[in-house]
N, C-alpha and C. Protein backbone atom coordinates (compact mmCIF):
# COMPACT_ATOMS: atom_id res chain seq x y z
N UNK A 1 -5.99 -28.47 -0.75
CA UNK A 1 -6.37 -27.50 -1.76
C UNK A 1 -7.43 -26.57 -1.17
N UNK A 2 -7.09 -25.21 -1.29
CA UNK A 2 -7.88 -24.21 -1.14
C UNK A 2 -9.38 -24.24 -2.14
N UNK A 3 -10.85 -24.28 -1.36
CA UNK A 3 -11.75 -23.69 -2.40
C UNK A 3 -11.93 -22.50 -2.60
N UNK A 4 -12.53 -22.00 -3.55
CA UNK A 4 -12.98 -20.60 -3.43
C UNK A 4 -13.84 -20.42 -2.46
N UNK A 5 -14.38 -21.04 -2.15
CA UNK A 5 -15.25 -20.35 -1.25
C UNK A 5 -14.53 -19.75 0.39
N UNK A 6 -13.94 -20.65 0.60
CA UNK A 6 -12.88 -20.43 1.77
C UNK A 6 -11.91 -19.30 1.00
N UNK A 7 -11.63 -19.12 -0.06
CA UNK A 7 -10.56 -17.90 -0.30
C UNK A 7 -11.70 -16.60 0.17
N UNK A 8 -12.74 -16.82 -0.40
CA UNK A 8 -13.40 -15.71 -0.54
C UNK A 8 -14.44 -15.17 0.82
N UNK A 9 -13.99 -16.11 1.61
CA UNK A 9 -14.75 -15.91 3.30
C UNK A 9 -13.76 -15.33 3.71
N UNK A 10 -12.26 -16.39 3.59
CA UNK A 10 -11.07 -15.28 4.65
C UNK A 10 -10.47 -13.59 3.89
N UNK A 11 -11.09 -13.45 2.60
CA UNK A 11 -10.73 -12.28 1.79
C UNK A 11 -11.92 -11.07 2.54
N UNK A 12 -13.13 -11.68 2.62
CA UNK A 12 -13.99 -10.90 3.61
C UNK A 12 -13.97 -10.64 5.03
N UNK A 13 -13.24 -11.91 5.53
CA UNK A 13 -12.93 -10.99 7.15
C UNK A 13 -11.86 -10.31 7.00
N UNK A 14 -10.77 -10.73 5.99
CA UNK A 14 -9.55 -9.42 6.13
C UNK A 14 -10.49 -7.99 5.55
N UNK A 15 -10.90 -7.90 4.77
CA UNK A 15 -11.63 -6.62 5.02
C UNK A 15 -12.31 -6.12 5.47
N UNK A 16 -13.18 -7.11 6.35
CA UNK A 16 -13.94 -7.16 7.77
C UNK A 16 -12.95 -6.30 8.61
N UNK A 17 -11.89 -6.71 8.46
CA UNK A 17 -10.67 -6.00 10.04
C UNK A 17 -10.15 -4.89 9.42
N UNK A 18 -10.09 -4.54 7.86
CA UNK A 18 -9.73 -3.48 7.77
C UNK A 18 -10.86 -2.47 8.58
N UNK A 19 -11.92 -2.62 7.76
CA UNK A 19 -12.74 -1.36 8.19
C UNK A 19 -13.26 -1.13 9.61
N UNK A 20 -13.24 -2.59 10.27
CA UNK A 20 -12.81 -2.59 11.77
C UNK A 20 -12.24 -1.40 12.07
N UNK A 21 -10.58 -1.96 12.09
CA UNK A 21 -9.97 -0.80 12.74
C UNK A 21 -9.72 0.43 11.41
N UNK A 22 -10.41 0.87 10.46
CA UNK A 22 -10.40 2.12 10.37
C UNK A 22 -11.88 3.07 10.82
N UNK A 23 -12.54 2.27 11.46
CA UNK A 23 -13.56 2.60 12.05
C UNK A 23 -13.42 3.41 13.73
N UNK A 24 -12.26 2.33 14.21
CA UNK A 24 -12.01 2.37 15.60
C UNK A 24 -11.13 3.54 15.53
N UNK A 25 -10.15 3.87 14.59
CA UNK A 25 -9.54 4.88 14.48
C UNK A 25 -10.00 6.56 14.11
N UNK A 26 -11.24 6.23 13.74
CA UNK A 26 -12.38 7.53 13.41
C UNK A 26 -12.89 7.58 14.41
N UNK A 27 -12.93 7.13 15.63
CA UNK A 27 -13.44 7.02 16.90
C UNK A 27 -12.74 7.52 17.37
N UNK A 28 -11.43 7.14 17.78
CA UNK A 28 -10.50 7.86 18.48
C UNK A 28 -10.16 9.44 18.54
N UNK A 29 -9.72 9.24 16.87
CA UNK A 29 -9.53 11.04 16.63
C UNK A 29 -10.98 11.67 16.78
N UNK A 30 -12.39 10.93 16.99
CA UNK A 30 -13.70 12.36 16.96
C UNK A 30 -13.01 12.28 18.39
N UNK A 31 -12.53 11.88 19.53
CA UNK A 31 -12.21 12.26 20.92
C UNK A 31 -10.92 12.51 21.40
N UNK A 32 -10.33 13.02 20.15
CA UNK A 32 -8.82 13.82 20.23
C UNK A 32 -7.57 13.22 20.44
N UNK A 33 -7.84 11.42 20.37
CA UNK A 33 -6.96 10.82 20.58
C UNK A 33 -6.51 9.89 19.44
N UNK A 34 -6.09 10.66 18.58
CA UNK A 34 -5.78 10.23 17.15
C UNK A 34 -4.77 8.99 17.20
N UNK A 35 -4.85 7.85 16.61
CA UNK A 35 -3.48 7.22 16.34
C UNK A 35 -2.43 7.79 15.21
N UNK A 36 -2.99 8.60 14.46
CA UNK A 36 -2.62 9.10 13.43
C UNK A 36 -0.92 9.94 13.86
N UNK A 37 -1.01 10.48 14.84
CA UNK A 37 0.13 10.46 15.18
C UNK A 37 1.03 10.00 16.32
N UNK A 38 0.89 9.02 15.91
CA UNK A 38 1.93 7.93 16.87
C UNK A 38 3.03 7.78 15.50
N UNK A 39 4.40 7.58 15.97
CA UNK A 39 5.36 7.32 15.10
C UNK A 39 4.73 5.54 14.73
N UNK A 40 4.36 4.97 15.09
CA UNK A 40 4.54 3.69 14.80
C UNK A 40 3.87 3.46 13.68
N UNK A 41 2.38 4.59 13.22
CA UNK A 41 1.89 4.51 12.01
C UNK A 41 2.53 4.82 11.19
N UNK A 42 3.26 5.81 11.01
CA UNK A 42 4.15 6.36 10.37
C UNK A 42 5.28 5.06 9.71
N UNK A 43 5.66 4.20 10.77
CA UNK A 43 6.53 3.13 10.60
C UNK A 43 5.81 2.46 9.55
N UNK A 44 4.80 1.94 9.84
CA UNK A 44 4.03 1.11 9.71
C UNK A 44 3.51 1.67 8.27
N UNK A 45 3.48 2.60 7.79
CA UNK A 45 2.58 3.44 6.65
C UNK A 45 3.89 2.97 5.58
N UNK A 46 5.48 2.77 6.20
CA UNK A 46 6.20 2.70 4.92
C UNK A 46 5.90 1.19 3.97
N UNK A 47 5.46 0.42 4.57
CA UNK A 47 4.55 -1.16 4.20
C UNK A 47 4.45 -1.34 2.89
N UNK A 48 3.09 0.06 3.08
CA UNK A 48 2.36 0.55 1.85
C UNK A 48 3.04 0.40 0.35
N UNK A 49 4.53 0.70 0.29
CA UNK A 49 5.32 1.08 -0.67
C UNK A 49 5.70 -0.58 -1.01
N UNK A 50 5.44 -1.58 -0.55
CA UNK A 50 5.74 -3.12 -0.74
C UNK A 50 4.40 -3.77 -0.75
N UNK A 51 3.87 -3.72 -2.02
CA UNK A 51 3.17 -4.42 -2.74
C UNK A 51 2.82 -5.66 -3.44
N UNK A 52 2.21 -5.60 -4.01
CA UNK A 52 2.05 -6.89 -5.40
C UNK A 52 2.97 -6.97 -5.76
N UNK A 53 3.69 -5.27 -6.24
CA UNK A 53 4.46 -5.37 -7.21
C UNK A 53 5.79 -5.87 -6.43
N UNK A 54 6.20 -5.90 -5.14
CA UNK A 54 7.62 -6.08 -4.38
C UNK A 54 6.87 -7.60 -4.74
N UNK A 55 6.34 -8.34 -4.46
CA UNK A 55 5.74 -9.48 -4.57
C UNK A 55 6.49 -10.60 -5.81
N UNK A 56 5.88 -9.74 -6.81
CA UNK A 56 5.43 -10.79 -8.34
C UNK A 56 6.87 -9.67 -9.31
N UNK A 57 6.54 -8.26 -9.26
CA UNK A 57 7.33 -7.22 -10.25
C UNK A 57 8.99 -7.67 -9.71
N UNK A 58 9.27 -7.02 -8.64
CA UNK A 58 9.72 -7.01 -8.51
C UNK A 58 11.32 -8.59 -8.45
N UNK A 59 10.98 -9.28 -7.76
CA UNK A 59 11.32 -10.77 -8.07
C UNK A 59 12.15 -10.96 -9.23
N UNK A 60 10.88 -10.87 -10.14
CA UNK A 60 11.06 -11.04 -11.39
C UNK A 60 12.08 -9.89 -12.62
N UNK A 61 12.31 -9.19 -12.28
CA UNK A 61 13.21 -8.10 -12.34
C UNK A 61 14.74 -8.36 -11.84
N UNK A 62 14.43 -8.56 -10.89
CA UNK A 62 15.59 -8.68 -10.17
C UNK A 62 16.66 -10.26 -11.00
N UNK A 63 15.32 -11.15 -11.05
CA UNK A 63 16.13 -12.76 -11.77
C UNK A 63 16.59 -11.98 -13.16
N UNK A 64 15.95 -11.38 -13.78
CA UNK A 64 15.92 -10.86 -15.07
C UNK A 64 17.27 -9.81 -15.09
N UNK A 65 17.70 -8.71 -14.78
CA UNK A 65 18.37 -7.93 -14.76
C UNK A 65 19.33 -8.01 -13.23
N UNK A 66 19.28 -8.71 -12.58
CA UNK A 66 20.36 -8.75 -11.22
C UNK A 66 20.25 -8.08 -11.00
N UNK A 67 21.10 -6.83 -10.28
CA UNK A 67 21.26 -5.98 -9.12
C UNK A 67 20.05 -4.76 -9.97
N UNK A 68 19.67 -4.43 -10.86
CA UNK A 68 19.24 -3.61 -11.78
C UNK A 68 17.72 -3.27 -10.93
N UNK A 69 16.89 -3.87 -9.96
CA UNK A 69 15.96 -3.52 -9.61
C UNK A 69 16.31 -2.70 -8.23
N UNK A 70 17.71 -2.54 -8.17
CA UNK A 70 18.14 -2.15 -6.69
C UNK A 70 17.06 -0.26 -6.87
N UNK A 71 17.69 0.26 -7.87
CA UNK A 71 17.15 1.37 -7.46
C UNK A 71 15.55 1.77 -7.16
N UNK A 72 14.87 0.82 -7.54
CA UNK A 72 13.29 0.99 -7.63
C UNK A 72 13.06 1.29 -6.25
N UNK A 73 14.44 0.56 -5.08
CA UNK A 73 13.85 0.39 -3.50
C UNK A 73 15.05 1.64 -2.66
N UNK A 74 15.82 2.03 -3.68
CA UNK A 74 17.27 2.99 -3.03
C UNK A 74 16.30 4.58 -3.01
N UNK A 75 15.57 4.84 -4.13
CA UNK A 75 14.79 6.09 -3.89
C UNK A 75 14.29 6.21 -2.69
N UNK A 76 12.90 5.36 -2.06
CA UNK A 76 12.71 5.55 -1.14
C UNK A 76 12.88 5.40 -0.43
N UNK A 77 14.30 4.37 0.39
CA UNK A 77 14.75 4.41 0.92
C UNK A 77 15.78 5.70 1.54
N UNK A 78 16.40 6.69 0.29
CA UNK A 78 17.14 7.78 0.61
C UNK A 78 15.77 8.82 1.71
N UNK A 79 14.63 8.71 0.59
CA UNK A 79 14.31 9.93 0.76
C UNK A 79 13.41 9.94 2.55
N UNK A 80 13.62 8.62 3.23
CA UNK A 80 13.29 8.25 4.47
C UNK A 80 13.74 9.38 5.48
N UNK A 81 14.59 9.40 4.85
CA UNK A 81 15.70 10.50 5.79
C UNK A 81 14.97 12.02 6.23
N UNK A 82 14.95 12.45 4.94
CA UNK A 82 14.23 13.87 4.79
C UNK A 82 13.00 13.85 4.91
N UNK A 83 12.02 12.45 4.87
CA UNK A 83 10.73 11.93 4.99
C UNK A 83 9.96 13.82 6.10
N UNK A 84 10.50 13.27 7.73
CA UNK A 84 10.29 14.27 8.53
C UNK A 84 10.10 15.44 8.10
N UNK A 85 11.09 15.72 7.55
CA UNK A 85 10.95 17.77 7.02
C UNK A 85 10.20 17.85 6.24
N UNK A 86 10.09 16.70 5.03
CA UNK A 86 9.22 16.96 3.94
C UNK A 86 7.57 17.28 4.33
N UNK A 87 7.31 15.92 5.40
CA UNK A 87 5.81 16.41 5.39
C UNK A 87 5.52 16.89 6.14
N UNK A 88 6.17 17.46 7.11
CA UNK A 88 5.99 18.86 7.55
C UNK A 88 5.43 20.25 7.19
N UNK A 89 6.00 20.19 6.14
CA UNK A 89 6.55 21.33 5.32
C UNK A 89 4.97 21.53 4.75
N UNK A 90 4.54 20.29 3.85
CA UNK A 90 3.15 19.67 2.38
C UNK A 90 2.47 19.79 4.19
N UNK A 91 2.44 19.53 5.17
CA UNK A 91 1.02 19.62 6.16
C UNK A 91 1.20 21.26 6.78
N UNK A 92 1.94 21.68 6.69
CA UNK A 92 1.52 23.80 7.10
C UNK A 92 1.16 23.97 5.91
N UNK A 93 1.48 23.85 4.59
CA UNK A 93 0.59 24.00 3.36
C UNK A 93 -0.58 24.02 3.10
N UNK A 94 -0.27 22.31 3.55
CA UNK A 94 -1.72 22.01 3.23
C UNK A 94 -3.03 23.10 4.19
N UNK A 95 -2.59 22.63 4.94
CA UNK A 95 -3.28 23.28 6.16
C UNK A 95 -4.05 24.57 5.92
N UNK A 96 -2.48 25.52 5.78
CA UNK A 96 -3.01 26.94 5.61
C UNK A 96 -3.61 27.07 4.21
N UNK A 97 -3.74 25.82 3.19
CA UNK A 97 -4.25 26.47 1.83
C UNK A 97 -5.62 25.67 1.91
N UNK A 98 -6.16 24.86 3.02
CA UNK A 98 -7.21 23.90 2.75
C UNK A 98 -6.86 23.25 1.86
N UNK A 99 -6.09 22.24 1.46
CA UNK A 99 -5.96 21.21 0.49
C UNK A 99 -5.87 19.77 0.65
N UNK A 100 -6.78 19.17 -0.23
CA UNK A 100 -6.96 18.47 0.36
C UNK A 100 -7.00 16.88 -1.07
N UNK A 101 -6.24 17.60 -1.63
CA UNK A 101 -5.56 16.21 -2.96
C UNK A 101 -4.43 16.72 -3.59
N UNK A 102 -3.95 15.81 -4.12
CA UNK A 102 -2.61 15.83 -4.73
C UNK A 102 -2.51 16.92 -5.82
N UNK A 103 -3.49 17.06 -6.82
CA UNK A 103 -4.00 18.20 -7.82
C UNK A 103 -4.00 19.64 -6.86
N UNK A 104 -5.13 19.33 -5.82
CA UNK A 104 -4.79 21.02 -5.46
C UNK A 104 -3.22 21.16 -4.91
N UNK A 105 -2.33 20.53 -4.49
CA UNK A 105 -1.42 20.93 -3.81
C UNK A 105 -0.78 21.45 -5.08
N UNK A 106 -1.31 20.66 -6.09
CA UNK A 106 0.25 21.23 -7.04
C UNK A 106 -0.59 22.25 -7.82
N UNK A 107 -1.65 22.53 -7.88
CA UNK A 107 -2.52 23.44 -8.53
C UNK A 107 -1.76 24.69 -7.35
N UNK A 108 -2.25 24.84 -6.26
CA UNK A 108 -2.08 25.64 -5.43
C UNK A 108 -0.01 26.43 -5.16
N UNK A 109 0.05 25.54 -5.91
CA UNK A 109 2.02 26.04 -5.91
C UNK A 109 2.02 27.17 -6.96
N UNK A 110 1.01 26.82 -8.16
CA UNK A 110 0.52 27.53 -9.17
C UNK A 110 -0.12 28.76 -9.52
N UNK A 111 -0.70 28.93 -8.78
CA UNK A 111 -2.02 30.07 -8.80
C UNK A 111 -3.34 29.71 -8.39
N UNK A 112 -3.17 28.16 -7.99
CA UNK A 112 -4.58 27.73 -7.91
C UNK A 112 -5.26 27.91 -9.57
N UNK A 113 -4.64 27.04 -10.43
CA UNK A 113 -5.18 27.25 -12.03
C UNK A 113 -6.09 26.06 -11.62
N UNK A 114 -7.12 26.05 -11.92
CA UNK A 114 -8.43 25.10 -12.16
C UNK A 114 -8.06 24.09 -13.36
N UNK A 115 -7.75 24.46 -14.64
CA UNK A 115 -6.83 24.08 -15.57
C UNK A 115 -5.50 22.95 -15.03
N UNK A 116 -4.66 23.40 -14.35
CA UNK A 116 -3.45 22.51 -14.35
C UNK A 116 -3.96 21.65 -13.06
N UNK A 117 -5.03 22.06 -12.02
CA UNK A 117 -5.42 20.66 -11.39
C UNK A 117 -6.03 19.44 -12.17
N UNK A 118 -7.01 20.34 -13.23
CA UNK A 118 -7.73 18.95 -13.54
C UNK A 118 -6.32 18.08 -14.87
N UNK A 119 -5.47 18.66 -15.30
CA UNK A 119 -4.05 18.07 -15.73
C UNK A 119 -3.71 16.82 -14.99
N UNK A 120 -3.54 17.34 -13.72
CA UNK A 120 -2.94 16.61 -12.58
C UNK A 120 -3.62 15.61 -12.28
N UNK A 121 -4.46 16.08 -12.07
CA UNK A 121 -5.82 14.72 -11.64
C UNK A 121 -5.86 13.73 -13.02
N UNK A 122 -5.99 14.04 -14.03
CA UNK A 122 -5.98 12.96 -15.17
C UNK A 122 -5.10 12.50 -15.50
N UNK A 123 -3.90 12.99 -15.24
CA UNK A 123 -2.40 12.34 -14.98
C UNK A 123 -2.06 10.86 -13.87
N UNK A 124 -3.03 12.04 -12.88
CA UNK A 124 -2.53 10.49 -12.01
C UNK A 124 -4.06 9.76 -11.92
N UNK A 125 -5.05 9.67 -12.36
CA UNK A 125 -5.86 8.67 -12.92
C UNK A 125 -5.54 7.94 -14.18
N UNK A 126 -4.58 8.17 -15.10
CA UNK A 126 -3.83 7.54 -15.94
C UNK A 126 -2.64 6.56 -15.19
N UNK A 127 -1.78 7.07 -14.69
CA UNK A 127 -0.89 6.25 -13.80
C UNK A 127 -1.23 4.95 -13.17
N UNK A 128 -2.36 5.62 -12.69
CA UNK A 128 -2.73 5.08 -11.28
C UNK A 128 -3.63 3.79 -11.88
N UNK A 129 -4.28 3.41 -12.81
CA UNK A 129 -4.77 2.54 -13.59
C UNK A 129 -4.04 1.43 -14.12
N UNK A 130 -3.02 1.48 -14.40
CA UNK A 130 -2.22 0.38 -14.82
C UNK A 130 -1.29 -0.52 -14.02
N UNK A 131 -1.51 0.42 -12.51
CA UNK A 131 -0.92 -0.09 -11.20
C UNK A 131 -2.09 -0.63 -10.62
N UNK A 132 -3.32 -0.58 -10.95
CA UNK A 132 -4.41 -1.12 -9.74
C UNK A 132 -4.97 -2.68 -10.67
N UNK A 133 -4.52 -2.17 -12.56
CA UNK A 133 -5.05 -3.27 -13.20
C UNK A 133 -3.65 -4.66 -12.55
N UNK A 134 -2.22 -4.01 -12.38
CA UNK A 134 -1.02 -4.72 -12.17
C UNK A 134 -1.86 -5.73 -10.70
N UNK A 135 -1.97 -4.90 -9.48
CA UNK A 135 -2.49 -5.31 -8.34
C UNK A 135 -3.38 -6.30 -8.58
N UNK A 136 -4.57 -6.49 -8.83
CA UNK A 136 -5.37 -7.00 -9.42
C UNK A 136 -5.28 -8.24 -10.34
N UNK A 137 -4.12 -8.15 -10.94
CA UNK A 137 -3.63 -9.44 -11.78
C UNK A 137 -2.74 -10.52 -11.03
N UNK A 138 -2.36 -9.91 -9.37
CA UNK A 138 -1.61 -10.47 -8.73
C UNK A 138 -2.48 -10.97 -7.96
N UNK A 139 -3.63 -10.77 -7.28
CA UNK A 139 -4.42 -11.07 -6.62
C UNK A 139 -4.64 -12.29 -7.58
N UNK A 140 -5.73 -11.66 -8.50
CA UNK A 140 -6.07 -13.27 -9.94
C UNK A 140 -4.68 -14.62 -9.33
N UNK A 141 -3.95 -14.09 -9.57
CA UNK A 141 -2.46 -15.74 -9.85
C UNK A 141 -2.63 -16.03 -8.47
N UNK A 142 -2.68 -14.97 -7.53
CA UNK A 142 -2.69 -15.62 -5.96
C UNK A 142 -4.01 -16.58 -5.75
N UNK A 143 -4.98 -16.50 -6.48
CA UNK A 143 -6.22 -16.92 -5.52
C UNK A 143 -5.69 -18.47 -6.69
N UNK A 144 -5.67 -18.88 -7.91
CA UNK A 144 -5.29 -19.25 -9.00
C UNK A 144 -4.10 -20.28 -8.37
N UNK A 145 -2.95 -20.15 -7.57
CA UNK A 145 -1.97 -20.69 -7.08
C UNK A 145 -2.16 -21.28 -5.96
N UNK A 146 -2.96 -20.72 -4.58
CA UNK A 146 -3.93 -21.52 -3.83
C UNK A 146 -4.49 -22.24 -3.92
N UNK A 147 -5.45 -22.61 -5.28
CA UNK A 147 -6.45 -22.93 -5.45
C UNK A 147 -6.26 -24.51 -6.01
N UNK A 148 -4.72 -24.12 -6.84
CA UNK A 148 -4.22 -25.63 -7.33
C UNK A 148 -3.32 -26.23 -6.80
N UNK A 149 -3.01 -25.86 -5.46
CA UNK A 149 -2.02 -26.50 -4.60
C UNK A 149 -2.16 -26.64 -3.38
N UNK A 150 -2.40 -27.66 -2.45
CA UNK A 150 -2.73 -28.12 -1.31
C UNK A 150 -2.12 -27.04 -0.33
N UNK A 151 -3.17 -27.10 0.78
CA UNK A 151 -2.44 -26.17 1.91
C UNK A 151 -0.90 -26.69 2.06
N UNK A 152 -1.02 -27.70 2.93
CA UNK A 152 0.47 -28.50 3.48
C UNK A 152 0.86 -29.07 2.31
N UNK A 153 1.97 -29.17 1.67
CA UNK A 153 2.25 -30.73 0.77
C UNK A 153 3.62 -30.87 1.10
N UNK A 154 3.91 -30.61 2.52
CA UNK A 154 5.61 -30.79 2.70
C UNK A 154 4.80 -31.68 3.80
N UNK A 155 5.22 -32.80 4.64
CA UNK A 155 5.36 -33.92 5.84
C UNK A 155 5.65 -32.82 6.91
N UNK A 156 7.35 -32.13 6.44
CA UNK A 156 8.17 -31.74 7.70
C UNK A 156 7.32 -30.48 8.38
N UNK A 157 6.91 -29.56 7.27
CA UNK A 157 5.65 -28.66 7.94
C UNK A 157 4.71 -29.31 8.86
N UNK A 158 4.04 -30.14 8.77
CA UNK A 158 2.90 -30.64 9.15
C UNK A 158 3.61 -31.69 10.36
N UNK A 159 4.87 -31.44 10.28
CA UNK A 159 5.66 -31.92 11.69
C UNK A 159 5.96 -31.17 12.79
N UNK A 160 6.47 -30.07 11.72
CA UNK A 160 6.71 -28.86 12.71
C UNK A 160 5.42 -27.91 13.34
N UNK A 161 4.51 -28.28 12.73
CA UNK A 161 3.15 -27.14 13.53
C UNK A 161 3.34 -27.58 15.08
N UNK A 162 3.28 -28.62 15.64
CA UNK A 162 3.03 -28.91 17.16
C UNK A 162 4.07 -28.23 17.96
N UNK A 163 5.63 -28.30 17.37
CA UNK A 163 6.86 -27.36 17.48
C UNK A 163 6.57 -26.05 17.57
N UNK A 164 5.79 -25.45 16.48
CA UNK A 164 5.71 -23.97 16.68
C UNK A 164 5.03 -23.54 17.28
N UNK A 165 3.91 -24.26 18.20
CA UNK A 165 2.92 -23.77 18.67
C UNK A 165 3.22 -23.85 20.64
């Protein structure tokens, strides 16, 4: 059985290593050698889109309705394709308009209305709230599910570690 206290040491070095390497990576680009564009971040950035919710939401959807959660993962999967042109396109924008959030880009398609950014912005601070409270509730059951169930409780695991190593 996991304690908290051990959840909450290895929850601090994983964010120990985040800011690690987003530290090491602000290093790089002040000396022009960005990782930022290497394709592999790019690879690596599609992750992002598999969450809590691919986790706990999703699962559970899928037992619930069968094939019915297919499309939640077929969108972004299509739009992989066109991924390239698209942000291409939103970074000479951005670029040439100085923009530098989701509100100005779509403010800036506009007229630059001061009005329909701050729309935008409270739109997706509405959204964006019921996905971080979702995240957050998955974390809760994760630390919660650790906590009441032994690391090993299979034999054949605790057979196979010397095997895998």
């Amino acid at each position: 059985m996991l304690g908290p206290k051990v959840i909450v040491v290895c929850a601090l070095l994983y964010l120990g290593l985040l800011f690690a390497i987003a530290y090491w990576a602000d290093r790089r680009a002040d000396r022009k050698r960005s990782v930022i564009s290497s394709p592999t971040v790019y690879a690596l950035s599609l992750a992002v889109y598999c969450t809590a919710w691919t986790f706990y939401g999703s699962v559970g959807r899928a037992a619930a309705s069968g094939i019915g959660f297919l499309p939640i993962y077929l969108g972004p999967t299509l739009i992989a394709a066109l991924w390239g042109t698209l942000l291409l396109k939103m970074i000479r924008v951005s670029k040439a308009q100085r923009i530098t959030s989701i509100a100005d880009f779509i403010a800036s398609r506009y007229g630059k209305s001061q009005v329909l950014g701050g729309i935008v912005t409270v739109i997706a601070v509405l959204g964006v709230v019921p996905y971080i409270a979702l995240q957050l509730k998955a974390i809760s059951q994760s630390v919660t599910i650790m906590q009441s169930y032994p690391v090993v409780n299979d034999t054949g695991v605790v057979a196979a570690i010397p095997i895998l190593q």
